[in-house]
C-alpha atoms as a PDB file:
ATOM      1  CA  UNK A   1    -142.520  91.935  35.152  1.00  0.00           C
ATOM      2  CA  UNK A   2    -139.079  92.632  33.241  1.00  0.00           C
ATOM      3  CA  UNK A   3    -137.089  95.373  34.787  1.00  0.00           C
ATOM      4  CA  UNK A   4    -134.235  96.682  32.431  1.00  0.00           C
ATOM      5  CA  UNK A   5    -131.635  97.972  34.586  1.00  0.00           C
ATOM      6  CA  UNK A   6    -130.087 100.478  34.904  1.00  0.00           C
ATOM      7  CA  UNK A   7    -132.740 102.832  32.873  1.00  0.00           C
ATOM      8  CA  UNK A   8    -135.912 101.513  34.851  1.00  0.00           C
ATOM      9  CA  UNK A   9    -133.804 101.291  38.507  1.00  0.00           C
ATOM     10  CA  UNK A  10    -131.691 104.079  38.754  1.00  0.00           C
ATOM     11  CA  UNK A  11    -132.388 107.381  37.968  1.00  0.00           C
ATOM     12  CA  UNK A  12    -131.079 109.745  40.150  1.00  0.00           C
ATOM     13  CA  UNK A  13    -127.266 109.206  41.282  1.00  0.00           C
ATOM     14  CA  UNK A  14    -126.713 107.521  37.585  1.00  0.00           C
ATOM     15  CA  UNK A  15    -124.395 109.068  35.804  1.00  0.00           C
ATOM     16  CA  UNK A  16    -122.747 109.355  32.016  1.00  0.00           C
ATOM     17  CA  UNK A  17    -119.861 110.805  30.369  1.00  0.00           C
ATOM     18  CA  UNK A  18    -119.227 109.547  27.212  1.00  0.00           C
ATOM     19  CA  UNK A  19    -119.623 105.518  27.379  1.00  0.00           C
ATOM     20  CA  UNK A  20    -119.104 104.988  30.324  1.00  0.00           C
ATOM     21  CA  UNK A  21    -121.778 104.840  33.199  1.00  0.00           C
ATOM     22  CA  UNK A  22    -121.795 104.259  36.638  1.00  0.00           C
ATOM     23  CA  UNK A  23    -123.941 104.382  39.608  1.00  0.00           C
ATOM     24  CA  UNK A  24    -124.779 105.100  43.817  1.00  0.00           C
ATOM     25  CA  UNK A  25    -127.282 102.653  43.794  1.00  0.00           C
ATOM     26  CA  UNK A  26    -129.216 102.613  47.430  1.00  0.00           C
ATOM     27  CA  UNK A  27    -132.393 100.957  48.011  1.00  0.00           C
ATOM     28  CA  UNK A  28    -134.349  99.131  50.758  1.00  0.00           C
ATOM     29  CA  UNK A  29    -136.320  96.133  49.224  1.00  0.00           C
ATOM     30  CA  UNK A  30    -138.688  93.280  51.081  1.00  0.00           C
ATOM     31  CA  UNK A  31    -137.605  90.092  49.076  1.00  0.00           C
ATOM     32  CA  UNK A  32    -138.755  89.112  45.601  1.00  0.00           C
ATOM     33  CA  UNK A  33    -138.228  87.241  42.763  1.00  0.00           C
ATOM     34  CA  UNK A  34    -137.525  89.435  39.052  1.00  0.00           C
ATOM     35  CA  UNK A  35    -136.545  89.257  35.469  1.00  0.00           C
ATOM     36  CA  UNK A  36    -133.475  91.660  34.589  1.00  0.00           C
ATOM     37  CA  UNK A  37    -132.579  92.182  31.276  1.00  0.00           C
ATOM     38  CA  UNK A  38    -128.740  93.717  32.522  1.00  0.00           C
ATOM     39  CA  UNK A  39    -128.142  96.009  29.437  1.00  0.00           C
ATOM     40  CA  UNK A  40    -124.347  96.442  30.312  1.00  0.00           C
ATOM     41  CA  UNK A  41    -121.577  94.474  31.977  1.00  0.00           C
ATOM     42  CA  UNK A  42    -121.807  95.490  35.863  1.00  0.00           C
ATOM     43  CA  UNK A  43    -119.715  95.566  38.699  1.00  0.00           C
ATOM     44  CA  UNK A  44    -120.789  96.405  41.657  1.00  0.00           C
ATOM     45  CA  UNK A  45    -118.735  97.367  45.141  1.00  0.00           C
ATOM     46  CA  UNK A  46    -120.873  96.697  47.774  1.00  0.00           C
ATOM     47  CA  UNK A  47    -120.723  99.437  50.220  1.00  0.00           C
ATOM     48  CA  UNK A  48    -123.655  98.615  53.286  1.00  0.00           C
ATOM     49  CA  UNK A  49    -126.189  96.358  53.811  1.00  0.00           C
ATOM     50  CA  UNK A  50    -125.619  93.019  51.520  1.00  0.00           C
ATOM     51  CA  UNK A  51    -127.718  91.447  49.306  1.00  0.00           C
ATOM     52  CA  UNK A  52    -128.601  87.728  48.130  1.00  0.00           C
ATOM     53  CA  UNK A  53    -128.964  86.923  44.819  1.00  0.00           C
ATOM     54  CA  UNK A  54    -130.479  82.921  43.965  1.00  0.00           C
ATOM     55  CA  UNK A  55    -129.868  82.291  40.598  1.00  0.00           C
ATOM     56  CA  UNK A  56    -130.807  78.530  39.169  1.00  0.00           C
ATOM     57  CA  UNK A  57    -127.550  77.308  39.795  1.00  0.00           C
ATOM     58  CA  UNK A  58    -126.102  79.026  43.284  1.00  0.00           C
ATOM     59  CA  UNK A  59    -126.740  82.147  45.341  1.00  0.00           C
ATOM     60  CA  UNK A  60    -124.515  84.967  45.138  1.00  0.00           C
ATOM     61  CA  UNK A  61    -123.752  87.343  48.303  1.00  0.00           C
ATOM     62  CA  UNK A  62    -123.093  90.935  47.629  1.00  0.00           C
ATOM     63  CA  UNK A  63    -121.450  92.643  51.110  1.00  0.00           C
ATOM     64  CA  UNK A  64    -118.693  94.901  51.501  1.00  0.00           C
ATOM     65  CA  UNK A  65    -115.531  93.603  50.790  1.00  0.00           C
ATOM     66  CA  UNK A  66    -116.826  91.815  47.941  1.00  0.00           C
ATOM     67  CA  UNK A  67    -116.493  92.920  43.921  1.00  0.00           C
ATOM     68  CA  UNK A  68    -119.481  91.587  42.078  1.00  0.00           C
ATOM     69  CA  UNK A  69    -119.622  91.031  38.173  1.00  0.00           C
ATOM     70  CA  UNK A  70    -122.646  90.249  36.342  1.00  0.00           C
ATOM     71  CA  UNK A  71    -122.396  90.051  32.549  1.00  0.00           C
ATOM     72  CA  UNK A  72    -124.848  91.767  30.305  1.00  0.00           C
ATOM     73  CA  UNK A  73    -127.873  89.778  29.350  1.00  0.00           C
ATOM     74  CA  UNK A  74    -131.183  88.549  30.710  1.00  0.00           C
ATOM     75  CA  UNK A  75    -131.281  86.854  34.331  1.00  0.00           C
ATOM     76  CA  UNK A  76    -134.124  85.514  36.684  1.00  0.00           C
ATOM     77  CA  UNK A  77    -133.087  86.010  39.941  1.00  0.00           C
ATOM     78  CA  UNK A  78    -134.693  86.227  43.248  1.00  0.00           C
ATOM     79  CA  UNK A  79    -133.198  89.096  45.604  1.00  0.00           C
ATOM     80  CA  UNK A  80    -133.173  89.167  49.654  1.00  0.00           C
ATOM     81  CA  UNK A  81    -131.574  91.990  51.850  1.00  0.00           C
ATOM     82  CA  UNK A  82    -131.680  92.304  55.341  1.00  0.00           C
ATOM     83  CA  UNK A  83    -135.196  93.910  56.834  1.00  0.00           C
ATOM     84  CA  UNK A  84    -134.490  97.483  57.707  1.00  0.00           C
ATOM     85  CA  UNK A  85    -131.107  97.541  56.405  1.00  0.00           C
ATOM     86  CA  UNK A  86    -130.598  99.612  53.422  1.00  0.00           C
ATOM     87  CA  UNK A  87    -128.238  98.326  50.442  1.00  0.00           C
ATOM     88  CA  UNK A  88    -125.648 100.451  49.062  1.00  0.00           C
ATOM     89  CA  UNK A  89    -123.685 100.426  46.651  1.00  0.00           C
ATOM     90  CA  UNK A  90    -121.333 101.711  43.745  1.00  0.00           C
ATOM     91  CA  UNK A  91    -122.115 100.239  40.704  1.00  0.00           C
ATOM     92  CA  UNK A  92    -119.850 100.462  37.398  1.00  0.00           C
ATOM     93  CA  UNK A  93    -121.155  99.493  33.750  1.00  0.00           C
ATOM     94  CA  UNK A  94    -119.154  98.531  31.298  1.00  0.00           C
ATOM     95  CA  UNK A  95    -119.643  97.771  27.033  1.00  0.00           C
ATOM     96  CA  UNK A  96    -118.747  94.471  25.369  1.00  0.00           C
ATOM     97  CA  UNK A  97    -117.117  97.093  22.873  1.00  0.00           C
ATOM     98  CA  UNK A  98    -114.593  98.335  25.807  1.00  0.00           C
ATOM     99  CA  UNK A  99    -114.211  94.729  26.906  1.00  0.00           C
ATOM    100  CA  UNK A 100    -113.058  93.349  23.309  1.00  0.00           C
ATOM    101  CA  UNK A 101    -110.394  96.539  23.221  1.00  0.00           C
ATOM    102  CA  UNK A 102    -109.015  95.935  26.696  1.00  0.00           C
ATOM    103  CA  UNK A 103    -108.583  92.234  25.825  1.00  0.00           C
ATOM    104  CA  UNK A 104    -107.093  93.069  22.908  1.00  0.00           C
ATOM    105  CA  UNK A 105    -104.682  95.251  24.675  1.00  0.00           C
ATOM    106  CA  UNK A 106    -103.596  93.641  27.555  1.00  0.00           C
ATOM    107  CA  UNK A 107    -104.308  89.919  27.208  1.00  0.00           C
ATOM    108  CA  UNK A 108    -103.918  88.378  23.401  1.00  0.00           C
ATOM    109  CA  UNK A 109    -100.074  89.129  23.631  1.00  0.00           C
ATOM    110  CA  UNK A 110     -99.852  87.489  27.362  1.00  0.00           C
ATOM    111  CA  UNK A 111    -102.557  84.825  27.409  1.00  0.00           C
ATOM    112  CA  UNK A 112    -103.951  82.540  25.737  1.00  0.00           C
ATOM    113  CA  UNK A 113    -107.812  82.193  25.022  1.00  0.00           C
ATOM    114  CA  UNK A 114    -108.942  78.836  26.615  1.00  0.00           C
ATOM    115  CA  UNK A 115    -112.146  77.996  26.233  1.00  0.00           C
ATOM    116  CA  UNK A 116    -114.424  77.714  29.457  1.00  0.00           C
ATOM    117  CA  UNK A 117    -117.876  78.522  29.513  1.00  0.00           C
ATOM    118  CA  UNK A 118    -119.495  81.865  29.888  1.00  0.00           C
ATOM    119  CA  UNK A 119    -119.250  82.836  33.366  1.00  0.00           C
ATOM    120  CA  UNK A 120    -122.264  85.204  34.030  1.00  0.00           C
ATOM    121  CA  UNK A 121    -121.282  86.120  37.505  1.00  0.00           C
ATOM    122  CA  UNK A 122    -118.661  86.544  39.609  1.00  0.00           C
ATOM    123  CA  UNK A 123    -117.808  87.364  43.397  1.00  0.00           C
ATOM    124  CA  UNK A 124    -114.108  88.098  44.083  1.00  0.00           C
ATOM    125  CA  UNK A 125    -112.585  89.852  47.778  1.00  0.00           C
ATOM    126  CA  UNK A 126    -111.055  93.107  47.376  1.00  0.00           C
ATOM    127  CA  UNK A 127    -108.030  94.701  48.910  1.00  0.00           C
ATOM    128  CA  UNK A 128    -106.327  97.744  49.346  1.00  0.00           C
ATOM    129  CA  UNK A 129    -105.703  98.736  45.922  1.00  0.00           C
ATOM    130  CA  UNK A 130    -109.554  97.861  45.023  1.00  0.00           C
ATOM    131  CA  UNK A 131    -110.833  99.544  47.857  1.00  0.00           C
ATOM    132  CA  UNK A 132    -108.610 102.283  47.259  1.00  0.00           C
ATOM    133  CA  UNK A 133    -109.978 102.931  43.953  1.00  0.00           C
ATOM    134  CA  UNK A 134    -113.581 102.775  44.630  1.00  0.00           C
ATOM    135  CA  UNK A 135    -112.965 105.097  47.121  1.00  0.00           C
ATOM    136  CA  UNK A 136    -111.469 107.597  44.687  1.00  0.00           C
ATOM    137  CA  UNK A 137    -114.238 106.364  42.134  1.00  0.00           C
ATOM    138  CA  UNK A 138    -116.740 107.883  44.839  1.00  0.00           C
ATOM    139  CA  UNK A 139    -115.787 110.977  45.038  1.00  0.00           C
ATOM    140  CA  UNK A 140    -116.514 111.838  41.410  1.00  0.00           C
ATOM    141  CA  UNK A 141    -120.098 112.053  42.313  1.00  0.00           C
ATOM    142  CA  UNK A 142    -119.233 115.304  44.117  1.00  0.00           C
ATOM    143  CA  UNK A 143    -116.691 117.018  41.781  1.00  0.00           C
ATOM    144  CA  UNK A 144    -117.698 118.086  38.632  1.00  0.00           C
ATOM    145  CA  UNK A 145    -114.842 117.998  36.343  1.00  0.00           C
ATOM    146  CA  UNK A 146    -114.373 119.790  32.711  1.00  0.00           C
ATOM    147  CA  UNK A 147    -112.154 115.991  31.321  1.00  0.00           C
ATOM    148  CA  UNK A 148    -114.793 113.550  32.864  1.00  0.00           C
ATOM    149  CA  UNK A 149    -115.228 111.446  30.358  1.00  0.00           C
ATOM    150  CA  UNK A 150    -111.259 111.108  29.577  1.00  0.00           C
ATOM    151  CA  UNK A 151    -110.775 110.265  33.256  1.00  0.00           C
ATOM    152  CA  UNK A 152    -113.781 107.660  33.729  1.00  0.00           C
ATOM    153  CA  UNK A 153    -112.228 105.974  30.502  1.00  0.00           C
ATOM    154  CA  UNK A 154    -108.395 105.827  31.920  1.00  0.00           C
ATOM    155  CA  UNK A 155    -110.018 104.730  35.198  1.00  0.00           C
ATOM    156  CA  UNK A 156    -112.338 102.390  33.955  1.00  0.00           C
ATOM    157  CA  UNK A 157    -109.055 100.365  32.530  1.00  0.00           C
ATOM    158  CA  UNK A 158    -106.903 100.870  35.498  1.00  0.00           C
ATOM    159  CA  UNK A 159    -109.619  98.935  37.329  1.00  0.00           C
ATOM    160  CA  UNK A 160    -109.510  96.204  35.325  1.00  0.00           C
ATOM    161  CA  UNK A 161    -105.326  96.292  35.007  1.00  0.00           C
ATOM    162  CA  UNK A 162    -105.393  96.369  38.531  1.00  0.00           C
ATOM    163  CA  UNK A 163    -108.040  92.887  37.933  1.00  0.00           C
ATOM    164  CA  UNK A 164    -106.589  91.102  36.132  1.00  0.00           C
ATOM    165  CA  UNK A 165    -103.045  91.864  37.944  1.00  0.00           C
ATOM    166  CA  UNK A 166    -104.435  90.996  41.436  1.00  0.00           C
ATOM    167  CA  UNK A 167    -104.455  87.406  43.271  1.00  0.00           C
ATOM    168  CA  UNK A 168    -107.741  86.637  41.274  1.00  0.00           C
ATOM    169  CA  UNK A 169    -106.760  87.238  37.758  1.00  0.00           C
ATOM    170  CA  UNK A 170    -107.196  84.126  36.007  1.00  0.00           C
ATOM    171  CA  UNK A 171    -110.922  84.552  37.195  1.00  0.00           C
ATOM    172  CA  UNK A 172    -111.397  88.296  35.739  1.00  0.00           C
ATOM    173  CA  UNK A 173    -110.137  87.012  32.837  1.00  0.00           C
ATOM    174  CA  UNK A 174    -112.171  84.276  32.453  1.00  0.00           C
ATOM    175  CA  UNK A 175    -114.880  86.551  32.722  1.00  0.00           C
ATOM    176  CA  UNK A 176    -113.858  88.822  30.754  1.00  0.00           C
ATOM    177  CA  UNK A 177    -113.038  86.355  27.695  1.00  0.00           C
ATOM    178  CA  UNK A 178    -116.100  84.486  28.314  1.00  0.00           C
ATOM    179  CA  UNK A 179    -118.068  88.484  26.923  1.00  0.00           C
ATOM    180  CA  UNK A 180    -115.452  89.354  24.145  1.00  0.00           C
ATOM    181  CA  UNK A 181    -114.973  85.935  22.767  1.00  0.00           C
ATOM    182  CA  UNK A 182    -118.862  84.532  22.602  1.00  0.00           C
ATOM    183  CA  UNK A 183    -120.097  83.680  19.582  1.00  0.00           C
ATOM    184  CA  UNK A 184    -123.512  84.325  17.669  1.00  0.00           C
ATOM    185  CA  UNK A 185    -126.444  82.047  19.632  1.00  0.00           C
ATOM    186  CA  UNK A 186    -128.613  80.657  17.246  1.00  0.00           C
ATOM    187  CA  UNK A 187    -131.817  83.083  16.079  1.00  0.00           C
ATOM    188  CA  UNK A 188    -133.995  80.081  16.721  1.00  0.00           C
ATOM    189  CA  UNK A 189    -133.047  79.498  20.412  1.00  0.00           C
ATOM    190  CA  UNK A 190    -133.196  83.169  21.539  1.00  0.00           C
ATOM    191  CA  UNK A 191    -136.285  83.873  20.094  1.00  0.00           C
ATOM    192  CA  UNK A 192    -137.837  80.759  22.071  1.00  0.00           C
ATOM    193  CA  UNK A 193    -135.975  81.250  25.043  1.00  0.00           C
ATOM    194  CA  UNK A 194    -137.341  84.753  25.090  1.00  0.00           C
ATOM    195  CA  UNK A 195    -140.818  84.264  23.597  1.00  0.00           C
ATOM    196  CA  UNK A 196    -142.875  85.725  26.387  1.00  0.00           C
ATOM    197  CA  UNK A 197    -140.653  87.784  27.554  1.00  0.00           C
ATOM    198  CA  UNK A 198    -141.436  91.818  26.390  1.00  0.00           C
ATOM    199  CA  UNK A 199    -138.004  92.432  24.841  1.00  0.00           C
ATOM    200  CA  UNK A 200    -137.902  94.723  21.925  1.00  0.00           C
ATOM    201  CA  UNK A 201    -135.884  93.507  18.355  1.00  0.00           C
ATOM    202  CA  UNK A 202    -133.147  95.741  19.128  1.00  0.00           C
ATOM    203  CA  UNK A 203    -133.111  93.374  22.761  1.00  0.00           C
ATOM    204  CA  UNK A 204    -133.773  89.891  21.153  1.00  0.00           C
ATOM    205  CA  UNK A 205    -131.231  91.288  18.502  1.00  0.00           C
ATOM    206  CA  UNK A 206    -128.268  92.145  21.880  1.00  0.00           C
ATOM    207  CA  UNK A 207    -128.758  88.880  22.962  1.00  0.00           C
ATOM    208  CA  UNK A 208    -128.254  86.573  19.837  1.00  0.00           C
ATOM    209  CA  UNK A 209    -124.730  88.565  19.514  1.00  0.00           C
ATOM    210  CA  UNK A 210    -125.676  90.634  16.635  1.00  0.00           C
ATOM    211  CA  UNK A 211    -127.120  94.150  14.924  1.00  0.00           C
ATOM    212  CA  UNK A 212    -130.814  94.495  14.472  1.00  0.00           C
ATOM    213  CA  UNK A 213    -130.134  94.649  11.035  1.00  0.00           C
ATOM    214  CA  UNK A 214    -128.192  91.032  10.909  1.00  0.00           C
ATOM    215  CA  UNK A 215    -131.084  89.655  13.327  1.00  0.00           C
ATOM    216  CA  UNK A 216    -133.594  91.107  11.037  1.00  0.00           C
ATOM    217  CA  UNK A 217    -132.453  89.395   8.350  1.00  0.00           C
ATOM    218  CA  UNK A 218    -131.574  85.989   9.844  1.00  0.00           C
ATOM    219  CA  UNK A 219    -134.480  85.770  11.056  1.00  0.00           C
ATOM    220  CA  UNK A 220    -136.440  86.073   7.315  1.00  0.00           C
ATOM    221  CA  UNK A 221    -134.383  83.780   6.121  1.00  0.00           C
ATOM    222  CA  UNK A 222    -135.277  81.147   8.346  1.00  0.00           C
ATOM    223  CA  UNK A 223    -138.521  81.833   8.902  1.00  0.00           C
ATOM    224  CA  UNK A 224    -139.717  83.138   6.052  1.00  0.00           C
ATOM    225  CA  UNK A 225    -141.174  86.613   7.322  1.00  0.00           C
ATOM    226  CA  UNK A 226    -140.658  89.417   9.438  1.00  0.00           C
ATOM    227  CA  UNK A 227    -139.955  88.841  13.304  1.00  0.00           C
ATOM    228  CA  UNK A 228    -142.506  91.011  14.851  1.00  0.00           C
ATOM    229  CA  UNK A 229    -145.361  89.427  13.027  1.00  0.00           C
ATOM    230  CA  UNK A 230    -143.823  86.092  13.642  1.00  0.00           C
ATOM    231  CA  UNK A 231    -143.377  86.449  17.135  1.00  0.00           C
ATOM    232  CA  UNK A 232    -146.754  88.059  18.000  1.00  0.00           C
ATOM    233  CA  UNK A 233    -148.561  85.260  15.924  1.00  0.00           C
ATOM    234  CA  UNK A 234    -146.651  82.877  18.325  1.00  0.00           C
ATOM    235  CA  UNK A 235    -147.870  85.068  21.359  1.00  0.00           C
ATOM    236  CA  UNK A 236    -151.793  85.428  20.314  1.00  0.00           C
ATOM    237  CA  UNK A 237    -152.076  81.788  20.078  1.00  0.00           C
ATOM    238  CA  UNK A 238    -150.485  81.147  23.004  1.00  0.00           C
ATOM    239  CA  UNK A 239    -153.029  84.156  24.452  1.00  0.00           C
ATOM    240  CA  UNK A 240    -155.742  81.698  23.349  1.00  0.00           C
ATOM    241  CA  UNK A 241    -154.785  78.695  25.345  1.00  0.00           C
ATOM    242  CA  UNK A 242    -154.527  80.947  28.418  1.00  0.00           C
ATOM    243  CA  UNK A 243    -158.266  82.445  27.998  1.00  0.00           C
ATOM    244  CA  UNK A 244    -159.994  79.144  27.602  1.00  0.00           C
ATOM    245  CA  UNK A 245    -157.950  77.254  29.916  1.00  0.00           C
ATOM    246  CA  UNK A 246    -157.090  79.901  32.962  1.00  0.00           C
ATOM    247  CA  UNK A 247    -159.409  82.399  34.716  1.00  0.00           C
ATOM    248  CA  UNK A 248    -156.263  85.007  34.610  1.00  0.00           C
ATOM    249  CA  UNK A 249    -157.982  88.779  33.469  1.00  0.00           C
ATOM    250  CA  UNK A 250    -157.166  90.182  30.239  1.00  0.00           C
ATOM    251  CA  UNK A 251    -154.280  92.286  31.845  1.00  0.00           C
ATOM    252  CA  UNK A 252    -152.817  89.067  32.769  1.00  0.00           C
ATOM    253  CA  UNK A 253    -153.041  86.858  30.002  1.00  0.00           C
ATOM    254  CA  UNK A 254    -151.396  89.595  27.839  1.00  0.00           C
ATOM    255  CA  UNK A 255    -148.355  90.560  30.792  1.00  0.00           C
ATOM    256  CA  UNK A 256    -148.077  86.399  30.085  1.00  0.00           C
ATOM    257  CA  UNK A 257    -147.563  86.295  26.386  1.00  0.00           C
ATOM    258  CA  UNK A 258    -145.414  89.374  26.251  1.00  0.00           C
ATOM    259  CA  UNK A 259    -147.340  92.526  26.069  1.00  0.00           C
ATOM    260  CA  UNK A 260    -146.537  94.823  28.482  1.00  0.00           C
ATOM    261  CA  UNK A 261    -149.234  97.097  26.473  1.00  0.00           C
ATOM    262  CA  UNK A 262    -152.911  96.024  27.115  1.00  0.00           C
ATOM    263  CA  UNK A 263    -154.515  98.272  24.775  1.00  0.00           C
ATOM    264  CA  UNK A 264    -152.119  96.796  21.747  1.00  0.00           C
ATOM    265  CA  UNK A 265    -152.585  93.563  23.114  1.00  0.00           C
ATOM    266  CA  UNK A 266    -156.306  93.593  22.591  1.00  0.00           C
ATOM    267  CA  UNK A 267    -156.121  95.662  19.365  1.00  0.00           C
ATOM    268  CA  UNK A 268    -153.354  92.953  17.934  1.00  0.00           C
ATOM    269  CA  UNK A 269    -155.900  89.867  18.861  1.00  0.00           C
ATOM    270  CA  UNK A 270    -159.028  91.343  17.397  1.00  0.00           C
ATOM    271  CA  UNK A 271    -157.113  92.329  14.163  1.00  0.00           C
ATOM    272  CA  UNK A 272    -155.969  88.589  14.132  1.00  0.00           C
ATOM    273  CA  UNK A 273    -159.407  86.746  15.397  1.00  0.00           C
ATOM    274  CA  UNK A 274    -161.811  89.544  14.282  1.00  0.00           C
ATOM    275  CA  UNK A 275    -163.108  89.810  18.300  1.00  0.00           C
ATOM    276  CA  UNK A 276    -161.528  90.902  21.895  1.00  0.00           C
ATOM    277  CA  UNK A 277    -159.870  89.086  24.449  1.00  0.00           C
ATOM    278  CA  UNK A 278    -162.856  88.771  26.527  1.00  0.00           C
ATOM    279  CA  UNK A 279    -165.561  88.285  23.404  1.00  0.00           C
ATOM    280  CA  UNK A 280    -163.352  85.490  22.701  1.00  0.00           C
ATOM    281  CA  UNK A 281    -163.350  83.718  25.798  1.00  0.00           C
ATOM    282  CA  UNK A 282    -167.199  83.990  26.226  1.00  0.00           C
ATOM    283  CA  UNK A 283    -167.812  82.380  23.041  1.00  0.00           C
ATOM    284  CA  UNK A 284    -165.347  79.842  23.528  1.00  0.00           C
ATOM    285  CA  UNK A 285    -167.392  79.054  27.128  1.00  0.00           C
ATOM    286  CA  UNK A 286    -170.360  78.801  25.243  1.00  0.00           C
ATOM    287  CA  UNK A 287    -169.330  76.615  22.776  1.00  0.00           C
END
């Protein structure tokens, strides 16, 4: 199952003014393993409980007295917290858009872009300037102001002046230059990468670097027709494979090609084969 986060994880306690979000995230989970597709730049001050996170490569823990970034994008990710300890947190988002300005700002005309890989996450300690901010940060979720969105903005870059000042700099900026300087991934690898996953174009489109439009119109040039038809041509045969070969249901063959609709799903592979799903796979037994 793909969870987009924050829209399908936090609904009350999330809140907007302007473009910039942020978040009192609490929750008690048993552990599990999840697809995220992150659809802003996080940080997130741990403030009880902790959390593990087990990427591919290493396991990230999120306690207090920690800052954790995660850039935007899609992750697999298995997540542990301690039983009968809640997790708590405050969690602020942040745009590629507010990224590439800030850079732009306050680290062209200081630093130098050297190239390092992407890093996706990152775990820094606070101290008492960081700590002193999220505590400030906190109390806007009890005092409505008329200027919200003019103060979330100004604090938003004194959080990351105060980053990129601090003992850990050079790694915040990493970070931050690995988002504002990435360049276009090829249409070809994110749409395989992503096959089965149920991203929309406008997703597939925010993770090859580019508009919808752009992606749109890469993707016709290179393929030679439109992506949605491509990609659910690629899907329905690969729905085929899984009917005569696995005993999964119908709901599961389609949640494994990328439908998170059922109904479509079956309406798409009878258009295409001129039968269901499950008139399919009893003809293919027979035969």
């Amino acid at each position: 199952m793909l969870v987009r986060f924050p829209s399908d994880s936090i609904s009350q306690g999330l809140l907007k003014a302007g473009e910039v979000s942020f978040a009192r995230h609490k929750h008690e989970t048993k552990p599990h393993t999840k697809t995220v597709l992150l659809q802003e730049n996080m940080l997130a001050f741990p403030l009880g409980g902790y959390k593990k996170l087990h990427f591919n490569d290493h396991t990230a823990l999120i306690e207090p007295g920690n800052l954790f970034f995660m850039k935007r994008g899609l992750h697999v990710m298995s997540e542990f917290t301690q039983e009968g300890l809640d997790y708590d947190s405050l969690i602020i988002f942040c745009s590629d858009a507010f990224l590439k300005e800030f850079s732009l700002h306050h680290l062209s005309s200081s630093q130098g872009f050297v190239h390092h890989p992407p890093l996706m996450h990152l775990t820094i300690p606070t101290d008492k300037l960081l700590e002193s901010f999220r505590d400030q940060y906190l109390r806007y979720f009890d005092q409505p102001l008329h200027h919200l969105r003019e103060i979330l903005e100004l604090k938003l870059k004194e959080l990351f002046l105060l980053l990129i000042s601090g003992n850990h700099g050079q790694q915040v900026t990493r970070w931050i230059q690995g988002i504002t300087n990435s360049q276009s991934i090829g249409i070809e690898y994110t749409v395989k990468q992503h096959l089965f996953q149920p991203l929309t174009l406008a997703e597939l489109a925010e993770l090859s670097g580019r508009s919808l439009a752009s992606f749109k119109r890469d993707f016709q040039e290179l393929y030679h027709t439109s992506p949605k038809k491509w990609i659910n041509s690629q899907r329905l045969a690969h729905a085929k494979i899984l009917l005569q070969n696995t005993s999964d249901n119908v709901s599961e063959v389609a949640a494994a090609c990328g439908f998170d609709n059922v109904p479509y799903f079956i309406r798409i592979f009878k258009s295409e084969f001129g039968t269901t799903p499950s008139s399919w796979r009893a003809k293919s037994a027979i035969v």
